[in-house]
C-alpha atoms as a PDB file:
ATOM      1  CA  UNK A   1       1.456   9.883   8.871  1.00  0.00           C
ATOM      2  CA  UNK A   2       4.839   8.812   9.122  1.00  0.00           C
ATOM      3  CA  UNK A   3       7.507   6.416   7.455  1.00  0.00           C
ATOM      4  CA  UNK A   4       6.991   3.023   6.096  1.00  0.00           C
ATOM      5  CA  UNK A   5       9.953   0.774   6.119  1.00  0.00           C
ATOM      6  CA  UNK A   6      11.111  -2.799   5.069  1.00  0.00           C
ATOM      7  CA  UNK A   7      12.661  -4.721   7.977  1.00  0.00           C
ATOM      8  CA  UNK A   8      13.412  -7.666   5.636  1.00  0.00           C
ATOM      9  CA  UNK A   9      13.180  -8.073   1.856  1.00  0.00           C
ATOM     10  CA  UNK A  10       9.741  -9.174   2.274  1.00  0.00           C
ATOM     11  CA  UNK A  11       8.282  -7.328   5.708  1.00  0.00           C
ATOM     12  CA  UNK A  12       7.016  -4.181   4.863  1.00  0.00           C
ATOM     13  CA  UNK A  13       5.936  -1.868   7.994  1.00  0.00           C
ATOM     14  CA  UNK A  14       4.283   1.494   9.058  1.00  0.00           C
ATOM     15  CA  UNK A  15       3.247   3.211  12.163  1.00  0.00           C
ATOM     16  CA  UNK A  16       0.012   2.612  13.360  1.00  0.00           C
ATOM     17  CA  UNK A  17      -2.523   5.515  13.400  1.00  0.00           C
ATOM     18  CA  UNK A  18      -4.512   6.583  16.878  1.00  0.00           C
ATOM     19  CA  UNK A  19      -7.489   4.777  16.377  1.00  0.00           C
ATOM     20  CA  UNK A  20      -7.091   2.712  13.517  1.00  0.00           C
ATOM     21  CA  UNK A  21      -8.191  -0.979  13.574  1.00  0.00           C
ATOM     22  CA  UNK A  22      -7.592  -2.067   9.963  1.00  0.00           C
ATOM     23  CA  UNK A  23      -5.455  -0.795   7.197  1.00  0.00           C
ATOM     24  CA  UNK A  24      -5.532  -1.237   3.239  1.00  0.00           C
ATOM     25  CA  UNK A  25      -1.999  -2.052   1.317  1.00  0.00           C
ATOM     26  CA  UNK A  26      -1.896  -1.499  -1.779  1.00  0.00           C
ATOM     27  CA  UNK A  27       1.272  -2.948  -4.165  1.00  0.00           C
ATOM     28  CA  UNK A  28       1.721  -2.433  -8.087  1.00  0.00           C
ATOM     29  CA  UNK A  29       4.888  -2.588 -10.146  1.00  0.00           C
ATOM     30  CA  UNK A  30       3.777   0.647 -11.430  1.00  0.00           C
ATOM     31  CA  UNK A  31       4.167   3.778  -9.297  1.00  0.00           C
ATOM     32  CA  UNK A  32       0.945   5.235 -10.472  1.00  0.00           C
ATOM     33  CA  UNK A  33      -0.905   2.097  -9.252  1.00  0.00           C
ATOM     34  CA  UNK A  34      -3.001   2.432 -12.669  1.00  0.00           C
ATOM     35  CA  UNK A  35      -2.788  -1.727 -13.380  1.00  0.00           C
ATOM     36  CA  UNK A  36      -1.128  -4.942 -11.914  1.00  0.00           C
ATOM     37  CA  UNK A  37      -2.423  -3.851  -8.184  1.00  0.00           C
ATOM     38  CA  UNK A  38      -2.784  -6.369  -5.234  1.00  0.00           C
ATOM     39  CA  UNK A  39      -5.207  -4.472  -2.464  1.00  0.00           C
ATOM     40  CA  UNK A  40      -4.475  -6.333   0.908  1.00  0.00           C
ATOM     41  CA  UNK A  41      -6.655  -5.491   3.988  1.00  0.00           C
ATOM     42  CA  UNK A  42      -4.878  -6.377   7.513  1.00  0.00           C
ATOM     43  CA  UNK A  43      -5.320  -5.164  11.261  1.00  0.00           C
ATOM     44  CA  UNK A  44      -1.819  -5.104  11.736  1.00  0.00           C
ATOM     45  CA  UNK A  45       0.847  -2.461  10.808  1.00  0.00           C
ATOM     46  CA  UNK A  46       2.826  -4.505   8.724  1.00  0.00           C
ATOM     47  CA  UNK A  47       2.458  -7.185   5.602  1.00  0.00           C
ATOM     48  CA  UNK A  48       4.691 -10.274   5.056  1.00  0.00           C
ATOM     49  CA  UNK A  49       5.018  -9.889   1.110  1.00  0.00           C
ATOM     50  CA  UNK A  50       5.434 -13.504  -0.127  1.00  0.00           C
ATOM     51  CA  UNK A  51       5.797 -12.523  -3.572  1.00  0.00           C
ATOM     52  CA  UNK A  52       9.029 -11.045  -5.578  1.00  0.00           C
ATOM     53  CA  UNK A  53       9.062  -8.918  -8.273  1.00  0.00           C
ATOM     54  CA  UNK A  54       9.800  -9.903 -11.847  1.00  0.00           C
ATOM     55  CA  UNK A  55      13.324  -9.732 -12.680  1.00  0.00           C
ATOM     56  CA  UNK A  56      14.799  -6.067 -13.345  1.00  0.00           C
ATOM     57  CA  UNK A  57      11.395  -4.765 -11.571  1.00  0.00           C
ATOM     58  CA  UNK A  58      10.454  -3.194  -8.353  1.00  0.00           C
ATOM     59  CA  UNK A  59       7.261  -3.220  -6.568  1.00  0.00           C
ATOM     60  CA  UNK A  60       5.834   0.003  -4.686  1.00  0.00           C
ATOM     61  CA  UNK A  61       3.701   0.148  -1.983  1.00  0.00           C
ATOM     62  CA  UNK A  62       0.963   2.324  -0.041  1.00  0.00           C
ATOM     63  CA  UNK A  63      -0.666   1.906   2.911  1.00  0.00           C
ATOM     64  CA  UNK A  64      -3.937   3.649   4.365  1.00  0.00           C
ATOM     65  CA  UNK A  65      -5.797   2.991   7.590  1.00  0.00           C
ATOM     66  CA  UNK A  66      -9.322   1.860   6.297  1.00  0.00           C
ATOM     67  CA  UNK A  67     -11.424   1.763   9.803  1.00  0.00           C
ATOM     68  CA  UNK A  68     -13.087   3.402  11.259  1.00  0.00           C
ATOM     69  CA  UNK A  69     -12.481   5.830   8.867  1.00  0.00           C
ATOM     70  CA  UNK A  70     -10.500   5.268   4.979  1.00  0.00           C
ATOM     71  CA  UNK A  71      -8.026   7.627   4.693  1.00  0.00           C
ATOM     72  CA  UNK A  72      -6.371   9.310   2.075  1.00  0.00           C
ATOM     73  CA  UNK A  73      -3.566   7.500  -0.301  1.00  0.00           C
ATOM     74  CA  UNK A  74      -1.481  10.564   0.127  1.00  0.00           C
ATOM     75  CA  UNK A  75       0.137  12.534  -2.707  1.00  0.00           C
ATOM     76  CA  UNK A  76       1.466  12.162  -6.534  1.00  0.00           C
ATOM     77  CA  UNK A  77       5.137  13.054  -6.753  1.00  0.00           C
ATOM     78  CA  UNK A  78       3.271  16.296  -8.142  1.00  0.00           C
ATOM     79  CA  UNK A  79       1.716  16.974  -4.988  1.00  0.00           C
ATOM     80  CA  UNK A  80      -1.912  15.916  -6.056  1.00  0.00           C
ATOM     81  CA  UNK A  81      -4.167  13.390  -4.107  1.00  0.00           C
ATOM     82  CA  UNK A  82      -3.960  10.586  -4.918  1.00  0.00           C
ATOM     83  CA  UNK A  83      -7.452   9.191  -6.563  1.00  0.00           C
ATOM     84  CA  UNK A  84      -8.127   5.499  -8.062  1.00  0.00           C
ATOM     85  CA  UNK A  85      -5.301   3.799  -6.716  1.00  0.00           C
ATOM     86  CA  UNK A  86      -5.439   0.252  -7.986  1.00  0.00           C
ATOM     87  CA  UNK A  87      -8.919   0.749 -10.313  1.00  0.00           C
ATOM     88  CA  UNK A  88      -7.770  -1.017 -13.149  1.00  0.00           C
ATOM     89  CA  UNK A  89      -6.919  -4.686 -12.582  1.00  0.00           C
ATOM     90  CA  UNK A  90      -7.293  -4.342  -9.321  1.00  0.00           C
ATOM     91  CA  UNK A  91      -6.980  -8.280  -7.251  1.00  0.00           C
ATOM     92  CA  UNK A  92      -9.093  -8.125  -4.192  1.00  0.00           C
ATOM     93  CA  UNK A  93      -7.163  -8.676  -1.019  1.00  0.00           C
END
């Protein structure tokens, strides 16, 4: 749990979780994650985003720790788990 951040336009960050030794990012332009996704796996707790988002658009961004255990995506802005984040057009990482 906690807060992830953006020290830069480009360096997105979170705080590491007890135990954790590699985490899954997950970026769309859509906030449901439903298509356009880019999965990223990384040991770190933070990803240098090269890319920039189309003009007029945003990207959003979650972050899980993946070992040894995945954990959850979190919650929908309706309070529902979030399930089958980036399952359609997913790019591997």
């Amino acid at each position: 749990s906690g807060t992830a951040l953006f020290f830069s336009q480009r360096l997105f960050v979170w705080p590491g979780q007890q135990g954790a030794t590699l985490y899954e990012v997950a970026r769309s332009p859509h906030p449901t994650f439903h298509t356009g996704c880019l999965l990223r796996t990384t040991p770190e707790t933070f990803w240098a985003d090269s890319e920039v988002p189309p003009a007029g658009g945003i990207f959003h961004y979650l972050v899980r720790a993946l070992t040894p255990l995945a954990g959850s995506w979190g919650q929908d802005s309706a309070g529902n788990e979030r399930v089958g984040v980036c399952s359609g057009g997913a790019a591997p990482g």
